[in-house]
PDB file of N, CA and C in Angstrom:
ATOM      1  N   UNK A   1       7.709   8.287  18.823  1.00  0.00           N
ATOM      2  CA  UNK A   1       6.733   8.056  17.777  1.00  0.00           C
ATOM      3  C   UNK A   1       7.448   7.756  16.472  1.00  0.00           C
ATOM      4  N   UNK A   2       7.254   6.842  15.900  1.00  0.00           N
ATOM      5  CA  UNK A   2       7.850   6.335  14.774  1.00  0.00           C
ATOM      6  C   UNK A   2       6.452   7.188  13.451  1.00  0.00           C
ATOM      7  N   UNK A   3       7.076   7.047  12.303  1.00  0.00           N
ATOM      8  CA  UNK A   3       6.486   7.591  10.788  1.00  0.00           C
ATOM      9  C   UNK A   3       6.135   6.411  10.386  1.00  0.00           C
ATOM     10  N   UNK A   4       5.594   5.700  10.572  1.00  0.00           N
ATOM     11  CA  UNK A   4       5.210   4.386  10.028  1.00  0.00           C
ATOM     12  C   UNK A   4       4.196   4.895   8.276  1.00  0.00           C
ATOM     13  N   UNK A   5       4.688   4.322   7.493  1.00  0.00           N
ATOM     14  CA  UNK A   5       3.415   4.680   6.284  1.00  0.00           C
ATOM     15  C   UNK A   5       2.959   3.704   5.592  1.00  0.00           C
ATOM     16  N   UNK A   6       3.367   2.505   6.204  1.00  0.00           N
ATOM     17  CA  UNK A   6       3.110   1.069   5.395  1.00  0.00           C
ATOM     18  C   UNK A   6       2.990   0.165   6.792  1.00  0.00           C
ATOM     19  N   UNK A   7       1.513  -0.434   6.388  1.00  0.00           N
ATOM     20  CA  UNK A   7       1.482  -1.685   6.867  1.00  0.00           C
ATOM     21  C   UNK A   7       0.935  -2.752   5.989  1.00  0.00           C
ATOM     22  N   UNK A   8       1.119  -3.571   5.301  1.00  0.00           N
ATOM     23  CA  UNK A   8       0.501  -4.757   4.773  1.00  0.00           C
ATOM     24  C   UNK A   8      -0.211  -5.942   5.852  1.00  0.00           C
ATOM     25  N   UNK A   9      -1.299  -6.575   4.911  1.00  0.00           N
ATOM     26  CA  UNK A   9      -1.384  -7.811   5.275  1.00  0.00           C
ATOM     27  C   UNK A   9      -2.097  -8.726   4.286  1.00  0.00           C
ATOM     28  N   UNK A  10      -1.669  -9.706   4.260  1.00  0.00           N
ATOM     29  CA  UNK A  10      -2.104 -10.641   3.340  1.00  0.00           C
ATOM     30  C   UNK A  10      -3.343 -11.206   3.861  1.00  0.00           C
ATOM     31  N   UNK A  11      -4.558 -11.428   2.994  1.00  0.00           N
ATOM     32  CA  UNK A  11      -5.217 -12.211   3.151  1.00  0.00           C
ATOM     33  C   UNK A  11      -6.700 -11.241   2.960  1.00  0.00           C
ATOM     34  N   UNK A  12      -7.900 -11.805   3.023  1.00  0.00           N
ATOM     35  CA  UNK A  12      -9.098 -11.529   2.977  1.00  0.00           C
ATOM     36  C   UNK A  12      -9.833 -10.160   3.668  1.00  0.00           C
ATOM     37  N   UNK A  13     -10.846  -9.365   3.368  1.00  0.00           N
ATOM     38  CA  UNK A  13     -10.821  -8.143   4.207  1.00  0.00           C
ATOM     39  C   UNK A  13     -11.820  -8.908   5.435  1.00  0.00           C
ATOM     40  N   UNK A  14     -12.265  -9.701   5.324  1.00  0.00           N
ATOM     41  CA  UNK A  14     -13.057 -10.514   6.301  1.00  0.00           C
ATOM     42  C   UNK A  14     -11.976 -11.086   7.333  1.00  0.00           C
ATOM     43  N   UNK A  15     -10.588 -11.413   7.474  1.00  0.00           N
ATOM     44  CA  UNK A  15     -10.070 -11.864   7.870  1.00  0.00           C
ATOM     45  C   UNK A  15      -9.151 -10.236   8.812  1.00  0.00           C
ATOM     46  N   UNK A  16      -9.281  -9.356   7.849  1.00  0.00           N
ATOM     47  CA  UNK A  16      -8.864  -8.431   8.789  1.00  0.00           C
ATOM     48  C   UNK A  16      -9.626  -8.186   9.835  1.00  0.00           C
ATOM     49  N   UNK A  17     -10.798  -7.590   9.402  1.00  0.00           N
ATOM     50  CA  UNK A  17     -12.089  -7.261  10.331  1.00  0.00           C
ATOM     51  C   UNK A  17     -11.806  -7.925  11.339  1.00  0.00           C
ATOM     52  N   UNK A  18     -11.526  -8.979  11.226  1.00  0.00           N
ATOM     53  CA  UNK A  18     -11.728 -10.247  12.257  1.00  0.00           C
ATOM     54  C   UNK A  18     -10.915 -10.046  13.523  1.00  0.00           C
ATOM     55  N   UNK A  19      -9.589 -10.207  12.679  1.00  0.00           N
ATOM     56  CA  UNK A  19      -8.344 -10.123  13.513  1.00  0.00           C
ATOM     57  C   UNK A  19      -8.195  -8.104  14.338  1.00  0.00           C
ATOM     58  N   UNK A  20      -8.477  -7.179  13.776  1.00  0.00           N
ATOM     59  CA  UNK A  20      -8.882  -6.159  14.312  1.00  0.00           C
ATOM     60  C   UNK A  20      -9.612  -6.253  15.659  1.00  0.00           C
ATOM     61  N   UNK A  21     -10.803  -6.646  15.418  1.00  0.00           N
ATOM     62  CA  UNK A  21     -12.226  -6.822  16.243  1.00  0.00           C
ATOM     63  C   UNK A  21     -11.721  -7.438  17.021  1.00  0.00           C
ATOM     64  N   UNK A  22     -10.798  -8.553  17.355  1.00  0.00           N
ATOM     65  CA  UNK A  22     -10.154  -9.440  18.689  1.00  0.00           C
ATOM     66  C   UNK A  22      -9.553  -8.464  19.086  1.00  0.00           C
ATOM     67  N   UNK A  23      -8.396  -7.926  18.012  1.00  0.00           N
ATOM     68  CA  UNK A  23      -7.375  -7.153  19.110  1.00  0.00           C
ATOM     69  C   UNK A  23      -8.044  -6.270  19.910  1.00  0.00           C
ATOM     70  N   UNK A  24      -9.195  -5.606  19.620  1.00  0.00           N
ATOM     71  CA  UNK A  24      -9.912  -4.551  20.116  1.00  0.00           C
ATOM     72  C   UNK A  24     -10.328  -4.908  21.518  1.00  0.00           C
ATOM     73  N   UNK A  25     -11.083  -6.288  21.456  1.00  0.00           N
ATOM     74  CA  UNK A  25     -11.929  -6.875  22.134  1.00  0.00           C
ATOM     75  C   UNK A  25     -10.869  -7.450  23.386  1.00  0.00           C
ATOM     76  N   UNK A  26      -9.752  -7.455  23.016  1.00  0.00           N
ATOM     77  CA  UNK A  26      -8.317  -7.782  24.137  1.00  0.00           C
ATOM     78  C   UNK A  26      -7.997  -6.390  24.714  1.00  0.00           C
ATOM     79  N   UNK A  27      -8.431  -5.387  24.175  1.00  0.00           N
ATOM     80  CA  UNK A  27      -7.856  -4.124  24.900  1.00  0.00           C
ATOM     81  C   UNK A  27      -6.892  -3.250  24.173  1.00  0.00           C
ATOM     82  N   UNK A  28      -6.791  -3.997  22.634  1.00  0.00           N
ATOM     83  CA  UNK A  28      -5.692  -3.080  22.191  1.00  0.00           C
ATOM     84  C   UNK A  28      -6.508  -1.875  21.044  1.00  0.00           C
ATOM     85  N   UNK A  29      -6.329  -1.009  21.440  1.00  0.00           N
ATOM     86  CA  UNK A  29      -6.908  -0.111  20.211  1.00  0.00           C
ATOM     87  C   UNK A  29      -6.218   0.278  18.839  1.00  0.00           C
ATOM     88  N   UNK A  30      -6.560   1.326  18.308  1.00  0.00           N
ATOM     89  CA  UNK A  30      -5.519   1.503  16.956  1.00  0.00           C
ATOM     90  C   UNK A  30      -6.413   2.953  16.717  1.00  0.00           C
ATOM     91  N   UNK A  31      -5.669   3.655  16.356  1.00  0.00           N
ATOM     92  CA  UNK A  31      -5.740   5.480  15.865  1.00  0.00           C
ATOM     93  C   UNK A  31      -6.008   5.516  14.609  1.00  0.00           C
ATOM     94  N   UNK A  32      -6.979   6.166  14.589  1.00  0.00           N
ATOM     95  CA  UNK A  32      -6.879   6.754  12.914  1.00  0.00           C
ATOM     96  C   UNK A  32      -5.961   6.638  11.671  1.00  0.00           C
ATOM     97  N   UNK A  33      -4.765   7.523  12.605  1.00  0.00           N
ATOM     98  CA  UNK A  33      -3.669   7.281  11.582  1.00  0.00           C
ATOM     99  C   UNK A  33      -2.687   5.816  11.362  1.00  0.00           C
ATOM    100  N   UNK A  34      -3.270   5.093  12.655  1.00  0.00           N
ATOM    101  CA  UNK A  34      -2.236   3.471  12.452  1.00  0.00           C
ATOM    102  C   UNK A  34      -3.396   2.813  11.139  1.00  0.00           C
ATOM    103  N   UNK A  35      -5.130   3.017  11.112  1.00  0.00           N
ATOM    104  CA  UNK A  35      -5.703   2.183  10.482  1.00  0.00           C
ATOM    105  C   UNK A  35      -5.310   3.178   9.032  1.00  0.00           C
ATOM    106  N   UNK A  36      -5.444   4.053   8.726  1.00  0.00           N
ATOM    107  CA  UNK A  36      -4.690   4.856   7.083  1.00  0.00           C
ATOM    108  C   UNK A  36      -3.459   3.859   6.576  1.00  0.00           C
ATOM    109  N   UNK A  37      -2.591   3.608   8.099  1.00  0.00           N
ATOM    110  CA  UNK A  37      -1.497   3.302   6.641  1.00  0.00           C
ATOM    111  C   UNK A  37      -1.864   1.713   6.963  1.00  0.00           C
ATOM    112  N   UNK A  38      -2.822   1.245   7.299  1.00  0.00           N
ATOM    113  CA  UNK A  38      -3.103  -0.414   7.012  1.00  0.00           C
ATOM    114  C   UNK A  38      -3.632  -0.436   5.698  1.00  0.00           C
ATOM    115  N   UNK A  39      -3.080  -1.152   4.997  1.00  0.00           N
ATOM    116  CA  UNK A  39      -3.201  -1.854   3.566  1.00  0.00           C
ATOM    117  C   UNK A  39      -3.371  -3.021   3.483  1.00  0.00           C
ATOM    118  N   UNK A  40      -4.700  -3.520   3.198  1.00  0.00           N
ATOM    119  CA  UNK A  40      -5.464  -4.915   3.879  1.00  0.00           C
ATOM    120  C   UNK A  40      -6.485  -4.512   2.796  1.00  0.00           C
ATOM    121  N   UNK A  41      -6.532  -5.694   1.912  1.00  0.00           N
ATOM    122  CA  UNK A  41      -5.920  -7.052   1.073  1.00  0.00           C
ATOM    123  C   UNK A  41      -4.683  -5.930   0.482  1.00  0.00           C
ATOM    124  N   UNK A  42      -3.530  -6.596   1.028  1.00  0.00           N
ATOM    125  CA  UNK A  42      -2.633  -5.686   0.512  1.00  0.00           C
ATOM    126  C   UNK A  42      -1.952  -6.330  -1.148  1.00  0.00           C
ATOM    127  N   UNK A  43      -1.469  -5.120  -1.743  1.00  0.00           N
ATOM    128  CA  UNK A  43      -1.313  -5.493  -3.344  1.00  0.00           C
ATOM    129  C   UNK A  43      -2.109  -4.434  -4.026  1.00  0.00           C
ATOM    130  N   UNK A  44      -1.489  -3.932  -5.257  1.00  0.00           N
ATOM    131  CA  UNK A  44      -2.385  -3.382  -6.466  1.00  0.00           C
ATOM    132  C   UNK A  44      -2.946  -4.504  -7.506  1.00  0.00           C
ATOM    133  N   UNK A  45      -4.374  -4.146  -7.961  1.00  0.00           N
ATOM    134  CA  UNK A  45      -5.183  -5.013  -8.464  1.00  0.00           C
ATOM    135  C   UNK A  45      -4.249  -5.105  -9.741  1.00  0.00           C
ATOM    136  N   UNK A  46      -3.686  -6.129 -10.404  1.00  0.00           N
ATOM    137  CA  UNK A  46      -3.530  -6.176 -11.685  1.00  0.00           C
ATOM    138  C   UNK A  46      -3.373  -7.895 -12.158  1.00  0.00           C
ATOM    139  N   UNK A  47      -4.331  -8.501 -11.406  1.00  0.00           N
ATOM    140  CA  UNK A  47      -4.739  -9.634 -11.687  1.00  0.00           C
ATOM    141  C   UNK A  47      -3.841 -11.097 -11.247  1.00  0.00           C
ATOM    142  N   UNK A  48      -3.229 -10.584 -10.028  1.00  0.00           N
ATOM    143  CA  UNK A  48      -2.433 -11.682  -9.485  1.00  0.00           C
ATOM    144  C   UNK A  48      -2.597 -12.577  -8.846  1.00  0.00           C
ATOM    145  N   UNK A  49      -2.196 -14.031  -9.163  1.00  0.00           N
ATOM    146  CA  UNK A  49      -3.129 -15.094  -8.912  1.00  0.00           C
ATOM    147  C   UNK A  49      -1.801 -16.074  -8.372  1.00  0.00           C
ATOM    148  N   UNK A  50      -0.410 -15.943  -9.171  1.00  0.00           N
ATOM    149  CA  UNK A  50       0.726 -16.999  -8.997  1.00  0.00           C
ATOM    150  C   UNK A  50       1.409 -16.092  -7.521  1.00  0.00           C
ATOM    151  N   UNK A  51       2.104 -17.007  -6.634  1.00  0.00           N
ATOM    152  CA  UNK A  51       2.701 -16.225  -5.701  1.00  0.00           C
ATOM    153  C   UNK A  51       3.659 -15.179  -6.382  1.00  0.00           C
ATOM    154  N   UNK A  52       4.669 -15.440  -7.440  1.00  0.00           N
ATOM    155  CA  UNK A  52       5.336 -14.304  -8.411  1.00  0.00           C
ATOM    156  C   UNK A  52       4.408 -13.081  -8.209  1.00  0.00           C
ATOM    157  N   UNK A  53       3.160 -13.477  -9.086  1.00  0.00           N
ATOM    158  CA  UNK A  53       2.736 -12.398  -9.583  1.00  0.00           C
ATOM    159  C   UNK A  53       1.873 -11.341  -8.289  1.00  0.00           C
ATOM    160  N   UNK A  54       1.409 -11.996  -7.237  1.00  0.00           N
ATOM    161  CA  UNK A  54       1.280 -11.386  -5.849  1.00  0.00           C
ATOM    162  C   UNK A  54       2.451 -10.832  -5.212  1.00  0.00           C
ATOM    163  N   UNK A  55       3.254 -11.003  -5.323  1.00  0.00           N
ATOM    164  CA  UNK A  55       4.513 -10.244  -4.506  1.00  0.00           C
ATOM    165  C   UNK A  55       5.129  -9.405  -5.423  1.00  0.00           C
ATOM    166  N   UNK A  56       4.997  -9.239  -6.900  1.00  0.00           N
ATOM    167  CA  UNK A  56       4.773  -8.338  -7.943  1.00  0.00           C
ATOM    168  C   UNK A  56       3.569  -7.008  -7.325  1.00  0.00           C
ATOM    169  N   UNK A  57       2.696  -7.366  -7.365  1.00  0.00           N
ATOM    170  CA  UNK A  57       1.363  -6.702  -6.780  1.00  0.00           C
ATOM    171  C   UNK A  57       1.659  -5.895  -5.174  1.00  0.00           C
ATOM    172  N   UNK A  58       2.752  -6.860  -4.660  1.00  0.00           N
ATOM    173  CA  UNK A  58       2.581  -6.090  -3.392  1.00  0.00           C
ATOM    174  C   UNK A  58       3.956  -4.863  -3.571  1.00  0.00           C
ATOM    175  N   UNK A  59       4.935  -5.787  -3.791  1.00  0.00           N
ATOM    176  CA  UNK A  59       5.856  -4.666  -4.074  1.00  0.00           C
ATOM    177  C   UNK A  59       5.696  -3.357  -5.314  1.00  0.00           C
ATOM    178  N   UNK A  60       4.887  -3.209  -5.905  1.00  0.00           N
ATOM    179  CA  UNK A  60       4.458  -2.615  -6.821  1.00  0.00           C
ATOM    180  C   UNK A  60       3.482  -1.407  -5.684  1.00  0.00           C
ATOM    181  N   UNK A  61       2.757  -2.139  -5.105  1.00  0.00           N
ATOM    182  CA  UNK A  61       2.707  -1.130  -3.892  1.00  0.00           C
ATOM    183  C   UNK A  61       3.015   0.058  -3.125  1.00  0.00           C
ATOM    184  N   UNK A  62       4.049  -0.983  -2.466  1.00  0.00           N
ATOM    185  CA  UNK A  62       4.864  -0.319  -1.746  1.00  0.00           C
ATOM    186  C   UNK A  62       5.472   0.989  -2.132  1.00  0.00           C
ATOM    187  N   UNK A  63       5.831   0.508  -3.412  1.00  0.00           N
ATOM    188  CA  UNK A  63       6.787   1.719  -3.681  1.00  0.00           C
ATOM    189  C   UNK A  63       5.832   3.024  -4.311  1.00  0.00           C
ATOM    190  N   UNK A  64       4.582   2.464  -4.710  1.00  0.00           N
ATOM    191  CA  UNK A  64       3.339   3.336  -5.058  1.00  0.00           C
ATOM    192  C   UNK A  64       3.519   4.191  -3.906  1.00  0.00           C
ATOM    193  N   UNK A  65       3.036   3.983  -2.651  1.00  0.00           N
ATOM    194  CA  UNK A  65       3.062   4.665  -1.594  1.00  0.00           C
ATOM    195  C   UNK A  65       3.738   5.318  -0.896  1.00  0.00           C
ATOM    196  N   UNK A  66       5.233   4.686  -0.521  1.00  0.00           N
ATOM    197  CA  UNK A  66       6.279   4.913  -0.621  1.00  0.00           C
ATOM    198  C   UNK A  66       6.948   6.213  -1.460  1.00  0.00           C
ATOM    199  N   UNK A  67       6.258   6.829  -2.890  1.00  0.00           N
ATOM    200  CA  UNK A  67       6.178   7.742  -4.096  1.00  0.00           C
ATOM    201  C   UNK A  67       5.141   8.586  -3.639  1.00  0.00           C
ATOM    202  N   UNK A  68       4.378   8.610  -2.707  1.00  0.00           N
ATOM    203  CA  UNK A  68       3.042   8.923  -2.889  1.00  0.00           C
ATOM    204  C   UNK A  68       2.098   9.239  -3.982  1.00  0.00           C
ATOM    205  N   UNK A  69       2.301   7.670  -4.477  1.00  0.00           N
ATOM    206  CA  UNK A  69       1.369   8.025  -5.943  1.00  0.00           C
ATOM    207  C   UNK A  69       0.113   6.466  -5.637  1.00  0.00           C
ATOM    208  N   UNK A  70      -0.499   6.461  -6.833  1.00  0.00           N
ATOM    209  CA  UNK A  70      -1.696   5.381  -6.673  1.00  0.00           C
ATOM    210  C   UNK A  70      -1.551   4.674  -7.308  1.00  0.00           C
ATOM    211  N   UNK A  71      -0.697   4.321  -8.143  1.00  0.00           N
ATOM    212  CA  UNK A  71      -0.509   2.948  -9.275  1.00  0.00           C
ATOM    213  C   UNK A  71      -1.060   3.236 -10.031  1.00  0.00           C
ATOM    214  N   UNK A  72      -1.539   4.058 -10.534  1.00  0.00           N
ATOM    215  CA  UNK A  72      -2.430   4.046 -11.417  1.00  0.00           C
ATOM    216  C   UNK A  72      -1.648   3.838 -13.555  1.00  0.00           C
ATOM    217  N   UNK A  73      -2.242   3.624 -14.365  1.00  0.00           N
ATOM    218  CA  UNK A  73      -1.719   3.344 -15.162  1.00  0.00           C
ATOM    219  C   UNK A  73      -0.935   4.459 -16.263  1.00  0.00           C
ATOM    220  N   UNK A  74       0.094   4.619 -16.572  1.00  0.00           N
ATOM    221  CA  UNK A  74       1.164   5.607 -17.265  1.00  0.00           C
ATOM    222  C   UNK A  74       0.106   6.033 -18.470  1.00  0.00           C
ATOM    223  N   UNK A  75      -0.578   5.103 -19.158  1.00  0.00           N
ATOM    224  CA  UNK A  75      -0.992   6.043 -20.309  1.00  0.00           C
ATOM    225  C   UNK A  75      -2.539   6.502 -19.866  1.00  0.00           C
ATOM    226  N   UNK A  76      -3.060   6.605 -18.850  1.00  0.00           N
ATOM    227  CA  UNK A  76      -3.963   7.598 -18.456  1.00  0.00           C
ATOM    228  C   UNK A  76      -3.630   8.725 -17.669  1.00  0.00           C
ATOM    229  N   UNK A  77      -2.141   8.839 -17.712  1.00  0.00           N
ATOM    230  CA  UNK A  77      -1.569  10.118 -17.020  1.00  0.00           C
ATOM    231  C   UNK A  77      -1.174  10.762 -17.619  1.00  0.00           C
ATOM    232  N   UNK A  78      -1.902  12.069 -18.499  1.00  0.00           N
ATOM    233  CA  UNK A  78      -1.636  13.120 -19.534  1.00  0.00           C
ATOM    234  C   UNK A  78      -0.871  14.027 -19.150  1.00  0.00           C
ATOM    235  N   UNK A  79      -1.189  14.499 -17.913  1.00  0.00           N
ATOM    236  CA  UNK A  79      -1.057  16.034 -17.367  1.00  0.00           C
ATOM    237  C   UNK A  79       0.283  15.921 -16.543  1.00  0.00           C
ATOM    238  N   UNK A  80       1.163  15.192 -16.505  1.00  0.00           N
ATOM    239  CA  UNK A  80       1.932  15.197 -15.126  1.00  0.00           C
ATOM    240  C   UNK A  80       3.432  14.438 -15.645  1.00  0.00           C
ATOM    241  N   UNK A  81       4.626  14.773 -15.860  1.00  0.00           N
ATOM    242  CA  UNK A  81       5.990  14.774 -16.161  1.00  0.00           C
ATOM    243  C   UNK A  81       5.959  13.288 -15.224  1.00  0.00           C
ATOM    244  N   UNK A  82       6.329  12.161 -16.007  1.00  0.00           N
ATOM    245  CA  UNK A  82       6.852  10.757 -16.225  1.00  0.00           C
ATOM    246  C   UNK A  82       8.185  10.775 -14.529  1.00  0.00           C
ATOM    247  N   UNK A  83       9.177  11.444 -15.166  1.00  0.00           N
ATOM    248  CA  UNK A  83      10.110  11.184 -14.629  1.00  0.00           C
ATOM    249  C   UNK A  83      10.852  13.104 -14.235  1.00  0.00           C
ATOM    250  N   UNK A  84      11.007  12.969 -13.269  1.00  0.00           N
ATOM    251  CA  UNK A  84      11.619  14.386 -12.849  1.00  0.00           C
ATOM    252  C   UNK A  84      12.557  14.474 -13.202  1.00  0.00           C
ATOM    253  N   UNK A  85      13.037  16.041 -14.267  1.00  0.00           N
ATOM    254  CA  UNK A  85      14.739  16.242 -14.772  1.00  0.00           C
ATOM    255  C   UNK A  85      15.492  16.910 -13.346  1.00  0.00           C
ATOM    256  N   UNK A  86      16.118  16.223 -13.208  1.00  0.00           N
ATOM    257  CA  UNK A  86      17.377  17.357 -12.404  1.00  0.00           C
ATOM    258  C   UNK A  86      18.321  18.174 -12.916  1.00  0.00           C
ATOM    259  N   UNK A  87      18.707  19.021 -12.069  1.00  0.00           N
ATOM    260  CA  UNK A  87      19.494  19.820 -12.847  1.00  0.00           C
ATOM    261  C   UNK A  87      21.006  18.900 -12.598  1.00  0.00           C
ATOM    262  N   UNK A  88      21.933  19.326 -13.476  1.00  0.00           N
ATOM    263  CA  UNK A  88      22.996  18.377 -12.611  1.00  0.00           C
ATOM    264  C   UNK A  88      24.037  19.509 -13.062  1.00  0.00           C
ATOM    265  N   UNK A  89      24.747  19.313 -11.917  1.00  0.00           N
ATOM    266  CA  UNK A  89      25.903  20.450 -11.985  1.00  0.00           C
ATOM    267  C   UNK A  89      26.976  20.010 -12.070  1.00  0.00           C
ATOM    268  N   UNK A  90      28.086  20.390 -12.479  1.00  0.00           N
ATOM    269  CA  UNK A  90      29.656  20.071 -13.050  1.00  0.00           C
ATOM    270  C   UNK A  90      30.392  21.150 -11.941  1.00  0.00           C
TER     271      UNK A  90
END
């Protein structure tokens, strides 16, 4: 069993549905936990339209998740330390 926590896919949520619903309809199923880490329209919303700025969006992602955090934006995050201090030892 692999830890899988990322799956992307590009394109429309109509186009997932779609492609899901065949594989299904061929015999292949998918678990709970394989459809969680599907990320379909994959990318965080922040208005990406140029291929740059979509692969900005997706990798911006990744590493969201990857962090287990939500992208969400730095100055609506009051309550919660930016960057973790370590201790560092000599």
């Amino acid at each position: 069993s692999r830890n899988v926590v990322y799956v992307g896919m590009l394109g429309p949520r109509k186009k997932r549905d779609r492609m899901l619903q065949e594989l299904t309809e061929k015999g292949t199923w998918f678990t709970q936990q394989q459809l969680a880490v599907l990320h379909s329209p994959i990318g965080l919303d922040i208005g990406a339209e140029t291929p740059e700025e979509i692969a900005l969006s997706v990798i911006a992602e990744i590493k969201a998740v990857l962090s287990g955090k939500h992208g969400s934006p730095l100055a609506t995050n009051n309550t919660v330390v930016i960057h973790s201090r370590a201790v560092v030892k000599m």
